[in-house]
Protein backbone atom coordinates (compact mmCIF):
# COMPACT_ATOMS: atom_id res chain seq x y z
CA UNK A 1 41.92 37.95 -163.27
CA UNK A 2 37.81 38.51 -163.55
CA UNK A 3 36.87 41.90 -164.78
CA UNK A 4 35.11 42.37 -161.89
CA UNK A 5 37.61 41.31 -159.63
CA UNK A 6 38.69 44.70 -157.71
CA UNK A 7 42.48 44.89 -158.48
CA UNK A 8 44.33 46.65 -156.66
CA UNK A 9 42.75 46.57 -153.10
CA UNK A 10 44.44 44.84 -150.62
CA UNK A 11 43.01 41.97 -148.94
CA UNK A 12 43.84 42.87 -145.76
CA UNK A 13 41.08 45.91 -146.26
CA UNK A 14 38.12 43.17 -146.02
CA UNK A 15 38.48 42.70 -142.60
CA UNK A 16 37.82 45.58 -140.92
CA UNK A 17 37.17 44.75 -137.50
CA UNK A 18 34.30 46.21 -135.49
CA UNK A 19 35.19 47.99 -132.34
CA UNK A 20 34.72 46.34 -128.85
CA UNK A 21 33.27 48.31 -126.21
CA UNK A 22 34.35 46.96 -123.00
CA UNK A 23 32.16 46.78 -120.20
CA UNK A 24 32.15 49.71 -117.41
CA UNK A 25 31.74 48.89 -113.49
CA UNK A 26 29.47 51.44 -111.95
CA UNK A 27 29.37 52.66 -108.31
CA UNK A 28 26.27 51.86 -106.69
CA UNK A 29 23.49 54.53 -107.51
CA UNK A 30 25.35 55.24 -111.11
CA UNK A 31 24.06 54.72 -114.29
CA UNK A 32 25.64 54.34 -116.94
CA UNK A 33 24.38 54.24 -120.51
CA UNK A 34 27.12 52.67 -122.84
CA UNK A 35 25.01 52.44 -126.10
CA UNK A 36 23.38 56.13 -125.39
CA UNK A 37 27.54 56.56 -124.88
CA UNK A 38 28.37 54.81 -128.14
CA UNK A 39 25.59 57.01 -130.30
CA UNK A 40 26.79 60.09 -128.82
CA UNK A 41 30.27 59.92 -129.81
CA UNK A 42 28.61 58.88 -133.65
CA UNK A 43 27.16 61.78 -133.99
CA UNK A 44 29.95 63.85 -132.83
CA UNK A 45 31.99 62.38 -134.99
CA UNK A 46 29.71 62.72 -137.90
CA UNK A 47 29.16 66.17 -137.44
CA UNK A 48 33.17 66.74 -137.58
CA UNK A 49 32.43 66.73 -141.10
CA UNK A 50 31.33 70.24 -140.58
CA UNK A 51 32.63 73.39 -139.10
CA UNK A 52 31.73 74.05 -135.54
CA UNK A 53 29.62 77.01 -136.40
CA UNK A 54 27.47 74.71 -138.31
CA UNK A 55 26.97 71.93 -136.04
CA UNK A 56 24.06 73.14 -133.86
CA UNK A 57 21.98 73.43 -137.46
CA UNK A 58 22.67 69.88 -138.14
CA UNK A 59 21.23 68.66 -134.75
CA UNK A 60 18.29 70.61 -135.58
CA UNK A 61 18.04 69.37 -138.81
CA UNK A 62 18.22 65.72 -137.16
CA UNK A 63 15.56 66.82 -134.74
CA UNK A 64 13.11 68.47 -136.98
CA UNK A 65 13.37 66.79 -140.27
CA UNK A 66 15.58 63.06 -139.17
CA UNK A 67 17.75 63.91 -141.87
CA UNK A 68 20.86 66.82 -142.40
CA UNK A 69 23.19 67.31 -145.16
CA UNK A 70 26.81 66.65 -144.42
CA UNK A 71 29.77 67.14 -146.47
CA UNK A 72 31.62 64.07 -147.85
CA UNK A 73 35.24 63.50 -148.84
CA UNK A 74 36.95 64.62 -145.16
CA UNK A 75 36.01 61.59 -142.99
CA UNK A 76 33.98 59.66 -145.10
CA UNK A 77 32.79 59.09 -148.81
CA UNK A 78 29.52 57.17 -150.11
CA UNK A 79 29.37 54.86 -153.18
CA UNK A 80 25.83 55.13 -154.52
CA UNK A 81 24.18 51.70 -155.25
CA UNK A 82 20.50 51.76 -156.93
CA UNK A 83 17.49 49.08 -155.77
CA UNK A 84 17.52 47.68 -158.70
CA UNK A 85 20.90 46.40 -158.36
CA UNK A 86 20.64 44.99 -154.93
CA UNK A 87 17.21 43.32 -155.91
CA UNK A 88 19.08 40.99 -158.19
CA UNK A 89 21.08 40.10 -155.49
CA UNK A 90 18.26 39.70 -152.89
CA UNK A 91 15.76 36.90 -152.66
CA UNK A 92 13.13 39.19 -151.72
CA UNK A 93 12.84 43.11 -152.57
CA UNK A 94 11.07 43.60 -149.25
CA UNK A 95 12.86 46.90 -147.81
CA UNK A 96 12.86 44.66 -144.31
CA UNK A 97 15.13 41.67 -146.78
CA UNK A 98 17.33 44.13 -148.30
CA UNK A 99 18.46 45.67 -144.96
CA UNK A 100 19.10 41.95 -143.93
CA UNK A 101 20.92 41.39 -146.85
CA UNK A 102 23.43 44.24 -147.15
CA UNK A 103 24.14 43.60 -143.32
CA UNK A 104 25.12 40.13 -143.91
CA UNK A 105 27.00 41.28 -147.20
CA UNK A 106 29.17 44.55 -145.84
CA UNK A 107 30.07 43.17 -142.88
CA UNK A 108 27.48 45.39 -141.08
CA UNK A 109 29.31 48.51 -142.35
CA UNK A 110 27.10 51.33 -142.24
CA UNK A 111 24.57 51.98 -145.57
CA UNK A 112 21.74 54.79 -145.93
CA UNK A 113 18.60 54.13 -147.83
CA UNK A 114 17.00 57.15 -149.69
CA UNK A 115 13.75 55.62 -150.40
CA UNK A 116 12.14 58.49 -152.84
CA UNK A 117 14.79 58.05 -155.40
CA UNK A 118 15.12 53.88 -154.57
CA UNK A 119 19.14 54.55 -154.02
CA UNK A 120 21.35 53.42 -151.28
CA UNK A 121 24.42 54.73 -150.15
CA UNK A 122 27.14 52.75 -148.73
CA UNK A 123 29.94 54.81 -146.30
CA UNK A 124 33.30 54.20 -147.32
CA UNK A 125 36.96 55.73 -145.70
CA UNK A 126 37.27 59.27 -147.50
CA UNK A 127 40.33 57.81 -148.97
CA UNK A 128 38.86 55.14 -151.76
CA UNK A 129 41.20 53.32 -153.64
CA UNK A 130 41.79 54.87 -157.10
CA UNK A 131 40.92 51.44 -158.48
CA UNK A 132 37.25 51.32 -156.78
CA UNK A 133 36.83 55.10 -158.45
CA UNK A 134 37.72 53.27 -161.62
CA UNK A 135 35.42 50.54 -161.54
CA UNK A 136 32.61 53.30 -160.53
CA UNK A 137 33.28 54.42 -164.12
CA UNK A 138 32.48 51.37 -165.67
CA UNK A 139 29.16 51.32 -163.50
CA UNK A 140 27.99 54.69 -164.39
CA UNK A 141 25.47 52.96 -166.71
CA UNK A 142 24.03 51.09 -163.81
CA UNK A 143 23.80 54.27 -161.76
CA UNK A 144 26.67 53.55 -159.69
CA UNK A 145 28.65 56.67 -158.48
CA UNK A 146 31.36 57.54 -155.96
CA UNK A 147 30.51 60.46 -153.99
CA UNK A 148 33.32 62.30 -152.62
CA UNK A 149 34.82 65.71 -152.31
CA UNK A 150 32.44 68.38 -153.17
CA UNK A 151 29.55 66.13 -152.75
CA UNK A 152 26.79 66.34 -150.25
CA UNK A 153 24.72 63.31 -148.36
CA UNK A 154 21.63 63.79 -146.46
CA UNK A 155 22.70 61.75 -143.62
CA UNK A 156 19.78 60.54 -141.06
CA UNK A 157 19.91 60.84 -137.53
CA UNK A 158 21.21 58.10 -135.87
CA UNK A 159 17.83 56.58 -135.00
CA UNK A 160 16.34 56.65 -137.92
CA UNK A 161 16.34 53.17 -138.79
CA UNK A 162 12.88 52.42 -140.12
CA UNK A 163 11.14 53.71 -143.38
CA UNK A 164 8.73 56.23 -142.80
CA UNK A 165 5.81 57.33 -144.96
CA UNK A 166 7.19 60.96 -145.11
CA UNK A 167 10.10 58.83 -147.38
CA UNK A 168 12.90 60.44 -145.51
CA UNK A 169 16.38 58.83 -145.62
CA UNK A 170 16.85 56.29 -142.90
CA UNK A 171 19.29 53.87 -141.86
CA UNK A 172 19.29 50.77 -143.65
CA UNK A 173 22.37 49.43 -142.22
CA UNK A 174 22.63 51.80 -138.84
CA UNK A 175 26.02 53.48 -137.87
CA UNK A 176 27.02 51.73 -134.75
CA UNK A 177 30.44 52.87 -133.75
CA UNK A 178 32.31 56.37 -134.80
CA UNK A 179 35.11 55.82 -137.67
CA UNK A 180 33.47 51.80 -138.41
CA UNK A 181 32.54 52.11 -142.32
CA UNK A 182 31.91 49.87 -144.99
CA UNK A 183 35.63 48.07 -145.99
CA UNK A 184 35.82 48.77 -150.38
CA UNK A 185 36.51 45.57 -151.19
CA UNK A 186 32.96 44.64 -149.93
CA UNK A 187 31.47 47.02 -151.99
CA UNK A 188 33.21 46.43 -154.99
CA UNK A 189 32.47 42.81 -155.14
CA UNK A 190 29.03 43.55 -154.04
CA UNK A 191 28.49 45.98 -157.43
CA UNK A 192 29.95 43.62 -159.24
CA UNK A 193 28.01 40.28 -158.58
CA UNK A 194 24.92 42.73 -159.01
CA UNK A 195 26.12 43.53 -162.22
CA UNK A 196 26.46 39.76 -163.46
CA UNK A 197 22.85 38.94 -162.26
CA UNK A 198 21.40 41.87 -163.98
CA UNK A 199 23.69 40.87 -167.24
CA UNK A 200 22.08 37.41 -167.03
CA UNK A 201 18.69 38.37 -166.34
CA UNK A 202 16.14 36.75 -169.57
CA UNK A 203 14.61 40.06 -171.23
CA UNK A 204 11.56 40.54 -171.31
């Protein structure tokens, strides 16, 4: 087996099917709004990370600033990924190319781009395999980490989906669907073809 194959993850976890909304008859003079529907329960779900005292300061955080910390390790983890890494990877290092490219690449699981420190941050199931935390060892060197329990992500607002001058995080793979995250197997062969290309890079 290749050293960067991810042992231990089950194939099956690569397919992670996207959700299917299907679509709603109205009565005549009713509107109805299935992707203002769709976002709504998103951010309900996302702010389950919190307690419900703390909810209403997250929406303002979302409304004031586009961004608002949330707690990881409940419903979701992250796996922090740096530029540099994906660059290999891409053909371009246009931020417009890399969103492209780690849609095509994760399946369109959700990723957030934190532009000031060049990092992105792809959402995983809270529960991780203890192999991927493993491998995430190895990568420490590269700057890869698994953020989980005890960890906090400042997670955007769901429309934030463009780079801003003010550098705020943003969506570079949006959240479309409540519970629909990246599948670890992606990831981990993702991290790991970065770190071959950066390996085989000429020096300088």
């Amino acid at each position: 087996m290749d050293a960067d194959t991810p042992a231990g993850i089950q194939p099956g976890e690569a397919s992670g099917a996207l959700s299917v909304l299907r679509p709603i008859g109205a009565e005549p003079g009713v509107l109805i709004h299935p992707t203002a529907d769709r976002r709504l329960a998103t951010e309900d779900w996302l702010l389950a990370t919190l307690p419900p005292a703390f909810r209403d300061r997250a929406r303002w955080e979302w409304q004031q600033h586009r961004v608002a910390m949330l707690p990881l390790g409940g419903l979701f983890s992250a796996l922090r990924i740096p530029e540099c890494l994906l660059a290999a990877l891409s053909t371009s290092t246009e931020a417009g190319c890399l969103n492209e490219f780690l849609a095509e690449a994760l399946g369109g699981g959700p990723v957030i781009c934190d532009p000031r420190f060049s990092r992105y941050y792809a959402l995983l199931p809270a529960s991780m395999p203890a192999t991927l935390h493993q491998m995430a060892e190895a990568w420490r060197a590269l700057d890869v980490d698994c953020l989980g329990h005890g960890s906090y992500l400042g997670v955007p607002r769901l429309d934030a989906v463009n780079r801003e001058q003010a550098l705020a995080s943003y969506w570079s793979v949006p959240m479309d669907s409540a519970a629909v995250l990246c599948t670890p197997l992606a990831v981990a062969r993702l991290i790991a073809a970065g770190r071959r290309c950066l390996e085989t890079e000429p020096e300088a």
